[in-house]
PDB file of N, CA and C in Angstrom:
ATOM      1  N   UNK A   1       0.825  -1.192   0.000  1.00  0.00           N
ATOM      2  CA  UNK A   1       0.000   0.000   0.000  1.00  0.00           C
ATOM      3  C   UNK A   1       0.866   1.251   0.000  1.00  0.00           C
ATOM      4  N   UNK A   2       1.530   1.515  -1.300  1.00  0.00           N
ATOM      5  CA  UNK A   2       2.377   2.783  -0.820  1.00  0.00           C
ATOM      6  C   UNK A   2       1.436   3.759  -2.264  1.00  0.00           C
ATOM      7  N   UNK A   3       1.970   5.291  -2.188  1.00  0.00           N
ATOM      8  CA  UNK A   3       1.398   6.213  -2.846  1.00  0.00           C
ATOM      9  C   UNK A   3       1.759   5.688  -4.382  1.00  0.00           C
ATOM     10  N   UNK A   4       2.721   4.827  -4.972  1.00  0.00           N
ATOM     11  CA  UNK A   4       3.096   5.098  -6.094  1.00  0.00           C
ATOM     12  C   UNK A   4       2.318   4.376  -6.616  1.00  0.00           C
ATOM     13  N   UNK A   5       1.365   3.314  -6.420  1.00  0.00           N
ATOM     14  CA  UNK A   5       0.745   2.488  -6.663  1.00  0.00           C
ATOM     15  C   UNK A   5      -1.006   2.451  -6.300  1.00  0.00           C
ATOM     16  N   UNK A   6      -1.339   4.005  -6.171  1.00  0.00           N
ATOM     17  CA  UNK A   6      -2.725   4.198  -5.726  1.00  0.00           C
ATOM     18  C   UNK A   6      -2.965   5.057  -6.527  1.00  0.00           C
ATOM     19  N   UNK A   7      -4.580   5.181  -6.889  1.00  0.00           N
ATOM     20  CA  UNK A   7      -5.628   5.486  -7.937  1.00  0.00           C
ATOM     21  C   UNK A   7      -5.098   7.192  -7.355  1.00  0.00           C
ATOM     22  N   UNK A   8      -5.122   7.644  -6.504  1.00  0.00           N
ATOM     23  CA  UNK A   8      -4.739   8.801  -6.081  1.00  0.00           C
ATOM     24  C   UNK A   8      -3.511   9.528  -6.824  1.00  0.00           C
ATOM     25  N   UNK A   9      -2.567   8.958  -6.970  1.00  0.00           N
ATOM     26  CA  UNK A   9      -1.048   9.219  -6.887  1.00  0.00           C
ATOM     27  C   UNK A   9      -1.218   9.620  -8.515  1.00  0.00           C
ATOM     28  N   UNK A  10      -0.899  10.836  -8.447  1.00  0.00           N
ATOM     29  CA  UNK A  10      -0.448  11.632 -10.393  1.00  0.00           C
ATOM     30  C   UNK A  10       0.995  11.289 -10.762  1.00  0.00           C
ATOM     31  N   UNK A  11       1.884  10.958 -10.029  1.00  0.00           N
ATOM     32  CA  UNK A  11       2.830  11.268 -10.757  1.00  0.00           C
ATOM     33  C   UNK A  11       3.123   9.547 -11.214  1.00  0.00           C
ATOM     34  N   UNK A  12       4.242   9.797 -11.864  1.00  0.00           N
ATOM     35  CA  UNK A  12       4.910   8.489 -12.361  1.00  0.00           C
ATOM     36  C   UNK A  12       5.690   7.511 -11.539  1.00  0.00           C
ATOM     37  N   UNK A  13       5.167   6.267 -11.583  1.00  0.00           N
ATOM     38  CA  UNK A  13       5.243   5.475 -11.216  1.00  0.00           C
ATOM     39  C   UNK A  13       6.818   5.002 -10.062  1.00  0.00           C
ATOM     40  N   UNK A  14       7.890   5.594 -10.826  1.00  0.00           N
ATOM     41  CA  UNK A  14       9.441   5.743 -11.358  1.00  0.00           C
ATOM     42  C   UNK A  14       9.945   6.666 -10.181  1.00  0.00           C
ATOM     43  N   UNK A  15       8.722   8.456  -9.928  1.00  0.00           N
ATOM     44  CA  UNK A  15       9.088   9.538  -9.354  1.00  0.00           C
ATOM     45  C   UNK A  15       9.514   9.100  -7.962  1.00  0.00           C
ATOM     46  N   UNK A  16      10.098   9.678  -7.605  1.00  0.00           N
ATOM     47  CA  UNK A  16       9.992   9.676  -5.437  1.00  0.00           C
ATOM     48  C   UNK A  16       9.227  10.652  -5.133  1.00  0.00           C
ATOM     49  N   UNK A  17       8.674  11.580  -5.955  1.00  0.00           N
ATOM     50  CA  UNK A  17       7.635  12.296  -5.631  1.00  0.00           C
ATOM     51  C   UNK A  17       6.900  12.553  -6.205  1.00  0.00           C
ATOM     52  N   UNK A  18       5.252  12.795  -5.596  1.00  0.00           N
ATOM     53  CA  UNK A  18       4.128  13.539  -6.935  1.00  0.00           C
ATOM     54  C   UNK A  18       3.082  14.128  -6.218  1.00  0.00           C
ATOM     55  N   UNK A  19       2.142  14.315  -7.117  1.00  0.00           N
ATOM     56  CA  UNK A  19       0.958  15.193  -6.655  1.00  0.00           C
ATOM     57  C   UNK A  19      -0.068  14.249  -6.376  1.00  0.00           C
ATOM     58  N   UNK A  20      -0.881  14.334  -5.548  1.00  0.00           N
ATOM     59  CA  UNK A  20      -1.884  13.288  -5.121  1.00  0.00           C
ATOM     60  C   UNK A  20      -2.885  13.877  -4.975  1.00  0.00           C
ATOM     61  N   UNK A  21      -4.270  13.680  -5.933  1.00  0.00           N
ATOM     62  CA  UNK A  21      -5.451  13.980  -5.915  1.00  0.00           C
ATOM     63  C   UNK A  21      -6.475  14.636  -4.724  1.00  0.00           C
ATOM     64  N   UNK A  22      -5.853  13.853  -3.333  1.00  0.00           N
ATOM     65  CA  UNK A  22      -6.279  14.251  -2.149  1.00  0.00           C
ATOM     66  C   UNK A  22      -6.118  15.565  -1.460  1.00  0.00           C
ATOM     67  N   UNK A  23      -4.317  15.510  -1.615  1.00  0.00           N
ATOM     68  CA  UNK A  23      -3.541  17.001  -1.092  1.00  0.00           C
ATOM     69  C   UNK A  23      -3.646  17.947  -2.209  1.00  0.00           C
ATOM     70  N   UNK A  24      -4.510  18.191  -2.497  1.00  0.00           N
ATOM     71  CA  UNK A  24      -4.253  19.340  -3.454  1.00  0.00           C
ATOM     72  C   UNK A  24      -3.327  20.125  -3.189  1.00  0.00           C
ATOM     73  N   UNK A  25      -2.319  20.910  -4.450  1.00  0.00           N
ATOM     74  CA  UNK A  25      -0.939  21.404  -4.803  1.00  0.00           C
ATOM     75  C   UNK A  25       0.468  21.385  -3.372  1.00  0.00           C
ATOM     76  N   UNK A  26       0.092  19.272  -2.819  1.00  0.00           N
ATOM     77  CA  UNK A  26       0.991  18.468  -2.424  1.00  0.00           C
ATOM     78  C   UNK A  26       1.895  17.863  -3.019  1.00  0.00           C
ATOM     79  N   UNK A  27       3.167  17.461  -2.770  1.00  0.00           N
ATOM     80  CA  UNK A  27       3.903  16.646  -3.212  1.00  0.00           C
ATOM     81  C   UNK A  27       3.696  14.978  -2.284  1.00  0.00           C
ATOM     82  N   UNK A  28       3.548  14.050  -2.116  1.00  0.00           N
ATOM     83  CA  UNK A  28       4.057  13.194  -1.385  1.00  0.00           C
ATOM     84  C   UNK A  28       4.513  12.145  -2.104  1.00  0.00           C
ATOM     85  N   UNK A  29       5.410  11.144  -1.069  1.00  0.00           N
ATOM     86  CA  UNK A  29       6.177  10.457  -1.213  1.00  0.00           C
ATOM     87  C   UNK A  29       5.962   9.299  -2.422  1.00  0.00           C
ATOM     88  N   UNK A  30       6.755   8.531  -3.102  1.00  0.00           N
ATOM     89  CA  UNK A  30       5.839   6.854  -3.764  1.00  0.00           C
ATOM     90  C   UNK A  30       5.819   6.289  -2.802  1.00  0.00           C
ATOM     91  N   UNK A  31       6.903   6.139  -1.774  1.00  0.00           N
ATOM     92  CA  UNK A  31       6.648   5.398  -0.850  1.00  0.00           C
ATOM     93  C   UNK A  31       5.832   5.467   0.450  1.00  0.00           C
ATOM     94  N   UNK A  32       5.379   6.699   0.573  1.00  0.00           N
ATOM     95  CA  UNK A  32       4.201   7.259   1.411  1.00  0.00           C
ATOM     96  C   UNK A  32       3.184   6.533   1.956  1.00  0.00           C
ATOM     97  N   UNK A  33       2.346   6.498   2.443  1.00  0.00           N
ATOM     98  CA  UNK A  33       1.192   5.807   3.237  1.00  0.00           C
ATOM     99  C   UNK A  33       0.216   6.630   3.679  1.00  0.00           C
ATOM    100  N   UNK A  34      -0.991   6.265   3.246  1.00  0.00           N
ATOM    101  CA  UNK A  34      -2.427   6.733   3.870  1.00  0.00           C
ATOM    102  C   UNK A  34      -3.530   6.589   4.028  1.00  0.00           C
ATOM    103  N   UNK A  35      -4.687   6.921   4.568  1.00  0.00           N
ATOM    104  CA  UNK A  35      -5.763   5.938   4.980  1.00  0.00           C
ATOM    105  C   UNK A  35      -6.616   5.977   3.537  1.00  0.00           C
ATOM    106  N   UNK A  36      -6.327   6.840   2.960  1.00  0.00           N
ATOM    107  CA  UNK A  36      -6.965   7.445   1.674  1.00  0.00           C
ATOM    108  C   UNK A  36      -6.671   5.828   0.395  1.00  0.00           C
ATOM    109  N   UNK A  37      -5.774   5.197   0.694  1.00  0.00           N
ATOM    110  CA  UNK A  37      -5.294   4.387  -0.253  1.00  0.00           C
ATOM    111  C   UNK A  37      -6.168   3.383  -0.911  1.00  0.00           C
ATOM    112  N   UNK A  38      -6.130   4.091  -2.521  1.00  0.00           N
ATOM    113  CA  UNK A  38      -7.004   2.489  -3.203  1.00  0.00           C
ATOM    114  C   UNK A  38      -6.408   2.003  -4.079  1.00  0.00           C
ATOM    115  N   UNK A  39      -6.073   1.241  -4.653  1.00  0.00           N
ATOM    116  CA  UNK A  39      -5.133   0.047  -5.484  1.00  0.00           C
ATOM    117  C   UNK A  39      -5.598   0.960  -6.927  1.00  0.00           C
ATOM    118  N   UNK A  40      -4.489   1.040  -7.520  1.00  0.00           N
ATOM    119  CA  UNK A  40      -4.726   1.245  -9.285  1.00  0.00           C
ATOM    120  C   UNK A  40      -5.282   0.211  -9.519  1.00  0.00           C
ATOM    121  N   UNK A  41      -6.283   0.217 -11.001  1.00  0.00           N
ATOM    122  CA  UNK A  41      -6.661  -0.757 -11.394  1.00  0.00           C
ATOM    123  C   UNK A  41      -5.960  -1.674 -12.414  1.00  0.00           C
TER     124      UNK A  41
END
């Protein structure tokens, strides 16, 4: 369950960082964690 791998997470897959749908004009981690987390499809 980390950010790089959730329906949330904008950036690329690859990044250590991106923008996440939730935090609006956030960066967080790929490897990040949160309760918010749902699996890409």
């Amino acid at each position: 369950q980390a950010c790089a791998n959730c329906t949330f997470y904008q950036g690329k897959p690859t990044d250590a960082w991106g923008s996440c749908a939730i935090f609006a004009n956030k960066q967080v981690a790929a490897k990040g964690w949160c309760s918010a987390y749902v699996k890409k499809a």
